[in-house]
Protein backbone atom coordinates (compact mmCIF):
# COMPACT_ATOMS: atom_id res chain seq x y z
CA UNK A 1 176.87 -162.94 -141.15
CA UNK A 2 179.51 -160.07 -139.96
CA UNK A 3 182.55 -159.74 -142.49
CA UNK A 4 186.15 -159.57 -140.66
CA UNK A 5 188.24 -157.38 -142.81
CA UNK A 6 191.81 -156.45 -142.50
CA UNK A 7 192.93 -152.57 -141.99
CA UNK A 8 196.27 -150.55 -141.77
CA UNK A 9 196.66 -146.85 -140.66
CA UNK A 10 199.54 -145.34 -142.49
CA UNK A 11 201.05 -142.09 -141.74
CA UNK A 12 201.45 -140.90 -145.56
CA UNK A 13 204.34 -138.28 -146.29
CA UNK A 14 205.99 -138.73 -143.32
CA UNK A 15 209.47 -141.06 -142.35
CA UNK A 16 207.64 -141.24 -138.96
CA UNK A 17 204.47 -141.71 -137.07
CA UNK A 18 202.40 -139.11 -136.04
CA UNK A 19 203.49 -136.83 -139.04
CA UNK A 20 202.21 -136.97 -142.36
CA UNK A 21 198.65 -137.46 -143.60
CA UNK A 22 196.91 -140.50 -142.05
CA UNK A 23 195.12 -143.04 -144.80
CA UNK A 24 193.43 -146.25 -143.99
CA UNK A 25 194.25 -148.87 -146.17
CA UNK A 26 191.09 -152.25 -146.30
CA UNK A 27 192.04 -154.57 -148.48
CA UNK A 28 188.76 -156.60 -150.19
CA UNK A 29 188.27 -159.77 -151.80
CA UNK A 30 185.11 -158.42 -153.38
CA UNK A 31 183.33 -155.04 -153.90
CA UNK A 32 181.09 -154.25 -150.96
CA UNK A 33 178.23 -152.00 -151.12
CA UNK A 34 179.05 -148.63 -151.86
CA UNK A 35 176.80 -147.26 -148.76
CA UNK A 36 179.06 -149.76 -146.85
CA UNK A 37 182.10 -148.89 -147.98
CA UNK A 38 181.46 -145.11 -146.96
CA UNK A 39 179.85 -146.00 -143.43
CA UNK A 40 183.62 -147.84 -142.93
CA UNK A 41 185.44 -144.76 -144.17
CA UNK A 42 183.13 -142.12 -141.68
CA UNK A 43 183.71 -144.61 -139.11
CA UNK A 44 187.26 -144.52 -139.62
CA UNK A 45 187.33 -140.94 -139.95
CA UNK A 46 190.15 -139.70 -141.44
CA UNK A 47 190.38 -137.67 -144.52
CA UNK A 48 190.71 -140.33 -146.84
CA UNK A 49 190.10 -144.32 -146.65
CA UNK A 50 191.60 -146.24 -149.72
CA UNK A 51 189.69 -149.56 -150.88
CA UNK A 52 191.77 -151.88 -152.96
CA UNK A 53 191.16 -155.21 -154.61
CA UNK A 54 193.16 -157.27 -156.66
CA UNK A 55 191.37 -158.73 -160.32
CA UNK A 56 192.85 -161.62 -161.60
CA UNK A 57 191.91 -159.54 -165.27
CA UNK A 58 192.36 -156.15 -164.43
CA UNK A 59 194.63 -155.86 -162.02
CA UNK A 60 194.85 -154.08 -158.18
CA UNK A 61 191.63 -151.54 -158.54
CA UNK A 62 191.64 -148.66 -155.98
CA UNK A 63 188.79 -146.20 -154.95
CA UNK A 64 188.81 -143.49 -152.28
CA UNK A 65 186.47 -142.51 -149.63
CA UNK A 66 186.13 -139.47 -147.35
CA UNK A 67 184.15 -139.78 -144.44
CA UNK A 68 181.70 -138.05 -146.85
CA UNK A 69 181.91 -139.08 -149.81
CA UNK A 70 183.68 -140.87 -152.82
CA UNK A 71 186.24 -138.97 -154.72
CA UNK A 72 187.96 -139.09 -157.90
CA UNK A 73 191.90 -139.09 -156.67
CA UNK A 74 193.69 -138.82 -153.22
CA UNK A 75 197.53 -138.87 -153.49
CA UNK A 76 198.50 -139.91 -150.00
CA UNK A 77 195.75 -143.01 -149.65
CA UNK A 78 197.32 -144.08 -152.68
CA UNK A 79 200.86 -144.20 -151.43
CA UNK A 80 199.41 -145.62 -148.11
CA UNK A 81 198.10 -148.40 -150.24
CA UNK A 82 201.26 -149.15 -152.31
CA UNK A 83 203.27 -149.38 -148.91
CA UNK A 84 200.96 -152.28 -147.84
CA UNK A 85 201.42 -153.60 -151.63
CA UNK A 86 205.58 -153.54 -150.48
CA UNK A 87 205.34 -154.48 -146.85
CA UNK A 88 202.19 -156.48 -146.15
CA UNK A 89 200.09 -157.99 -149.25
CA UNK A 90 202.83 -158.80 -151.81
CA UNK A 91 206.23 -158.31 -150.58
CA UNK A 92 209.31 -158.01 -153.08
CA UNK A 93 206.37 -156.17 -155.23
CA UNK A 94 209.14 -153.02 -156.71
CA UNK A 95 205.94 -151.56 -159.09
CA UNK A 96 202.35 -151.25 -158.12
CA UNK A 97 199.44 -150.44 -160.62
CA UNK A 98 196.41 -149.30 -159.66
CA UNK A 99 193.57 -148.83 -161.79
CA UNK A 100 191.31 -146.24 -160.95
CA UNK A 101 188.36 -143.53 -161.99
CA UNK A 102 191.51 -140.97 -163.10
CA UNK A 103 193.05 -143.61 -164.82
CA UNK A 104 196.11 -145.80 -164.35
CA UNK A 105 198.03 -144.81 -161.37
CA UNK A 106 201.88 -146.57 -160.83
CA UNK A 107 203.94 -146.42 -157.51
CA UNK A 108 207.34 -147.03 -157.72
CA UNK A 109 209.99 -148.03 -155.15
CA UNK A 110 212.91 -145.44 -154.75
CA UNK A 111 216.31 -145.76 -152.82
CA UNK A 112 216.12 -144.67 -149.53
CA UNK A 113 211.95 -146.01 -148.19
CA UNK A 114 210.77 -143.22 -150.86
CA UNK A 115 207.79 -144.17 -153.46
CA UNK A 116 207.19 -141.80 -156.59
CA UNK A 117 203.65 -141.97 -157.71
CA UNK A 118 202.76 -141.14 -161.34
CA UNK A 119 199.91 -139.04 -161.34
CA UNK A 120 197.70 -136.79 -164.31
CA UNK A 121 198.81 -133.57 -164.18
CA UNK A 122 196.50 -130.77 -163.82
CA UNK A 123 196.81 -127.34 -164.86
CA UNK A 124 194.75 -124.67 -163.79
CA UNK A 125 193.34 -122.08 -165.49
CA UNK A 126 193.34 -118.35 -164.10
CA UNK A 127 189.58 -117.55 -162.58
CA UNK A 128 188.13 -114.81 -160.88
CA UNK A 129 187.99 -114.22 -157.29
CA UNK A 130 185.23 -116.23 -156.22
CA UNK A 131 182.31 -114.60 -154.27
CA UNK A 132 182.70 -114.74 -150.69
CA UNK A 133 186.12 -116.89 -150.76
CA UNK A 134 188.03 -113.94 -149.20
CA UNK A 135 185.65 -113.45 -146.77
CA UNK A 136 186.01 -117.86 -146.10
CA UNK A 137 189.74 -117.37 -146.13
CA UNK A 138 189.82 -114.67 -144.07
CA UNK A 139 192.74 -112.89 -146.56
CA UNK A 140 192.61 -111.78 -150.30
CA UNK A 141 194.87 -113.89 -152.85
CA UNK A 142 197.15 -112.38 -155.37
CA UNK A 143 195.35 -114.10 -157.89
CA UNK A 144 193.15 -117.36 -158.17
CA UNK A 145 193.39 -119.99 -160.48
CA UNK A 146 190.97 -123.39 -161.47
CA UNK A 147 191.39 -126.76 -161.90
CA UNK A 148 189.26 -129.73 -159.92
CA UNK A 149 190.58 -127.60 -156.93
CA UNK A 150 190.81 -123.85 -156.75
CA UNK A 151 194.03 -122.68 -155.98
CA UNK A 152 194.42 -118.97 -153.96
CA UNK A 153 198.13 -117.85 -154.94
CA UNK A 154 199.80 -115.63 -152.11
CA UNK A 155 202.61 -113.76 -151.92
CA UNK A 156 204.48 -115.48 -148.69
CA UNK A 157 204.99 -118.50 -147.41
CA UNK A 158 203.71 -116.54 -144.05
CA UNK A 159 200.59 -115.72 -145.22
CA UNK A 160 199.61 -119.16 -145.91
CA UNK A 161 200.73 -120.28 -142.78
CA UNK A 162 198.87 -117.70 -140.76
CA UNK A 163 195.19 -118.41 -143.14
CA UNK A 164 192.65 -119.47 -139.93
CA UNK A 165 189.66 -120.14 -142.48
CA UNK A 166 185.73 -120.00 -141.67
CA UNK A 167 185.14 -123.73 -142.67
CA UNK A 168 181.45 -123.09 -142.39
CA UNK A 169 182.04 -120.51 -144.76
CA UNK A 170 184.30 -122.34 -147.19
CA UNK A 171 181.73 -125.05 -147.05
CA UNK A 172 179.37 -122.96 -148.62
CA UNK A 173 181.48 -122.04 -151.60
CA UNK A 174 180.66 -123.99 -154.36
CA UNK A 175 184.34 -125.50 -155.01
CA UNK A 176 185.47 -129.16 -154.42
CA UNK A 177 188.36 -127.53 -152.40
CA UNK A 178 190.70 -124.28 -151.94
CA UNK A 179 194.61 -125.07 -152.26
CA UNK A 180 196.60 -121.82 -150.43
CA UNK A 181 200.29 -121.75 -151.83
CA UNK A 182 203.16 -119.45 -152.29
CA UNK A 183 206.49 -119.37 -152.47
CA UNK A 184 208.44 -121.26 -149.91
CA UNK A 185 211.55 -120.15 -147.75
CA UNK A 186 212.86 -123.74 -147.65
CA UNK A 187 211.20 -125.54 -150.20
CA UNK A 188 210.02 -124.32 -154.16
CA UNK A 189 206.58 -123.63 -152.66
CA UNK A 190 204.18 -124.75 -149.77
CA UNK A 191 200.57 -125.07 -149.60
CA UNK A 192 197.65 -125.81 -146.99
CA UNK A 193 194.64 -127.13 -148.09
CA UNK A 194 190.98 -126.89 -147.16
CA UNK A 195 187.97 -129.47 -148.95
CA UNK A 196 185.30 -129.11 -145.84
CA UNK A 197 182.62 -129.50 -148.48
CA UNK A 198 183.95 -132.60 -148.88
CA UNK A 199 184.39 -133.70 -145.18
CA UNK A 200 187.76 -132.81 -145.00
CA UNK A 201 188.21 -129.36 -143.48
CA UNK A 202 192.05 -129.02 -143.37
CA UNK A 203 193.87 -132.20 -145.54
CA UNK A 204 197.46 -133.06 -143.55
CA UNK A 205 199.11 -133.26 -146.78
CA UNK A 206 197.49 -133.89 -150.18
CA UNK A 207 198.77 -135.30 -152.93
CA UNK A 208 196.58 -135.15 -155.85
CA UNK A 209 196.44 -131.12 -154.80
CA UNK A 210 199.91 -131.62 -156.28
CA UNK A 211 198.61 -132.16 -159.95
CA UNK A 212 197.53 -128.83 -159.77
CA UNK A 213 200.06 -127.29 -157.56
CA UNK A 214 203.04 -128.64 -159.54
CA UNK A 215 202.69 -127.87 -163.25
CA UNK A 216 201.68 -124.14 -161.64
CA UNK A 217 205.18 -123.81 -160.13
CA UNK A 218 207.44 -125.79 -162.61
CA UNK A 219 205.76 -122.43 -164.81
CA UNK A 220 206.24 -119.78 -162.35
CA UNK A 221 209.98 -120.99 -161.31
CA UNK A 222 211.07 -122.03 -164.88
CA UNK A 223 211.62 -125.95 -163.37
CA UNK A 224 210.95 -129.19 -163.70
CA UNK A 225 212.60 -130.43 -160.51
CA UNK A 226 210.21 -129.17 -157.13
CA UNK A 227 210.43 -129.29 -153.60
CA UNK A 228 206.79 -128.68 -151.68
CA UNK A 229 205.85 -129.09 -148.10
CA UNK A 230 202.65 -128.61 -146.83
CA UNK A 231 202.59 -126.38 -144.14
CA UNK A 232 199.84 -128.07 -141.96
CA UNK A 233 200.16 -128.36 -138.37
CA UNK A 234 201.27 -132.32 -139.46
CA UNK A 235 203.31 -131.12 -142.15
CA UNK A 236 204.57 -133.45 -145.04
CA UNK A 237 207.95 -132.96 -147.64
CA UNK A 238 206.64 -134.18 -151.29
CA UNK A 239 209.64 -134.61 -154.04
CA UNK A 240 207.59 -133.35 -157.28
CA UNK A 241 208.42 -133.55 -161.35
CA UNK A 242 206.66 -131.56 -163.68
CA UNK A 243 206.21 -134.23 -166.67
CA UNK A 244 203.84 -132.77 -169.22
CA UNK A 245 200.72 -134.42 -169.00
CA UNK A 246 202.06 -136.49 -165.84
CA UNK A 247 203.45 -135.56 -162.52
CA UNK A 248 206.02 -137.28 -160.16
CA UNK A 249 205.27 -136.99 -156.39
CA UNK A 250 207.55 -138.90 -154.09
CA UNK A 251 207.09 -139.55 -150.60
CA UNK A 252 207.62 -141.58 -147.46
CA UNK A 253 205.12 -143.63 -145.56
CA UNK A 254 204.87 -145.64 -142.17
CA UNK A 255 202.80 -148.19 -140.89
CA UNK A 256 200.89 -146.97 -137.39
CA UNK A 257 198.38 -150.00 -137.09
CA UNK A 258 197.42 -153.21 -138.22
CA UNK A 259 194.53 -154.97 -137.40
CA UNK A 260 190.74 -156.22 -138.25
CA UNK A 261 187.20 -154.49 -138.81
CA UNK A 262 183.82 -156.61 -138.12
CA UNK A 263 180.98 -155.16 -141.03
């Protein structure tokens, strides 16, 4: 027999619709196959679907889906997901948990509609220019650094914005994905980011990119404290704390549609 399941859009970053990073949220009473649960997420196709269930033992679980394949952490799906915690599934809910394959993730209500997400922090380490990445990128880094993503460090916040990458080319590299940053005019830094290996050829705005992206700037710029926007056509403004072995990203989230999925 078909399965009626609920599912939320959420614009992700964003105080309004239409900006932001899109996430669908499907809430589950049980696990589903894990070839069905990535048929609903490339049927949904957006860069990220977000599965949760709530255990009576463990607690909300979460898992991530792009229209390709599972991944280990998304940022804005998460925060998607702890806005339907606060809005939809268990209202008056100030502190959400979710347990997941990078560990225990909490979302936390702020003044003001913003959520601060306590994430792993994850440093890179400085690399060598991969082979063929400038020619993918389409402009030559001051210097590249590794972590889960690759990050390509540039000297202006203009350069990043003007990168017009070969995604077929990218897609070839063997990296999970390539984070562009620099120095921002308006905020600490900015970044774009690119993961069409992955399924997701340019990411609206991308939180877990942030676990790398933070604890790189809070040691270039001598701070703790961090401003970042990601300077995607979508854009997205990400309040971010260098914590040691954690990170703090805060952001804003709105609900663009509500509804049900037959499987």
């Amino acid at each position: 027999m078909p399965t009626r399941l609920r599912l939320y859009q959420v614009d992700a970053f964003s105080s309004q619709v239409f900006g932001g990073n899109p996430a669908a949220v499907c809430p589950l009473d049980a696990w589903l196959p894990d070839e069905v649960l990535q048929a609903i997420a490339a049927e949904n196709n957006l860069s990220e679907t977000a599965f949760v269930l709530r255990d009576e033992i463990r607690g909300w679980q979460i898992r991530w889906f792009t229209p390709a394949q599972e991944v280990d952490l998304c940022g804005h799906a998460t925060l998607a997901a702890a806005y339907i915690l606060f809005t939809r599934l268990a209202p008056g809910l100030e502190r959400a948990q979710f347990n997941s394959r990078s560990g225990p993730l909490v979302v936390t209500q702020q003044e003001g509609e913003w959520m601060e997400m306590d994430f792993p922090s994850r440093p890179p380490e400085p690399c060598a220019v991969p082979e063929g990445l400038v020619e993918a990128l389409g402009a030559e880094p001051r210097e590249t650094l590794l972590s889960r993503d690759l990050l390509a460090v540039f000297d202006s916040e203009e350069q990043v914005r003007a990168l017009n990458p070969d995604m077929a080319k990218l897609a070839q590299l063997d990296l999970f994905a390539v984070a562009a940053t620099a120095r921002g005019s308006e905020a600490d830094f900015v970044s774009r980011f690119f993961a069409p290996r992955v399924g997701v050829p340019e990411d609206p705005v991308t939180g877990s990119a942030h676990c790398t992206l933070v604890p790189y700037w809070a040691n270039v710029l001598g701070k703790k404290q961090l401003l970042a926007h990601q300077v995607s056509a979508r854009g997205g403004i990400l309040q971010c704390e260098d914590r040691g072995e954690r990170v703090g990203i805060s952001g804003q989230a709105v609900l663009y549609l509500e509804g049900h999925i037959t499987v």
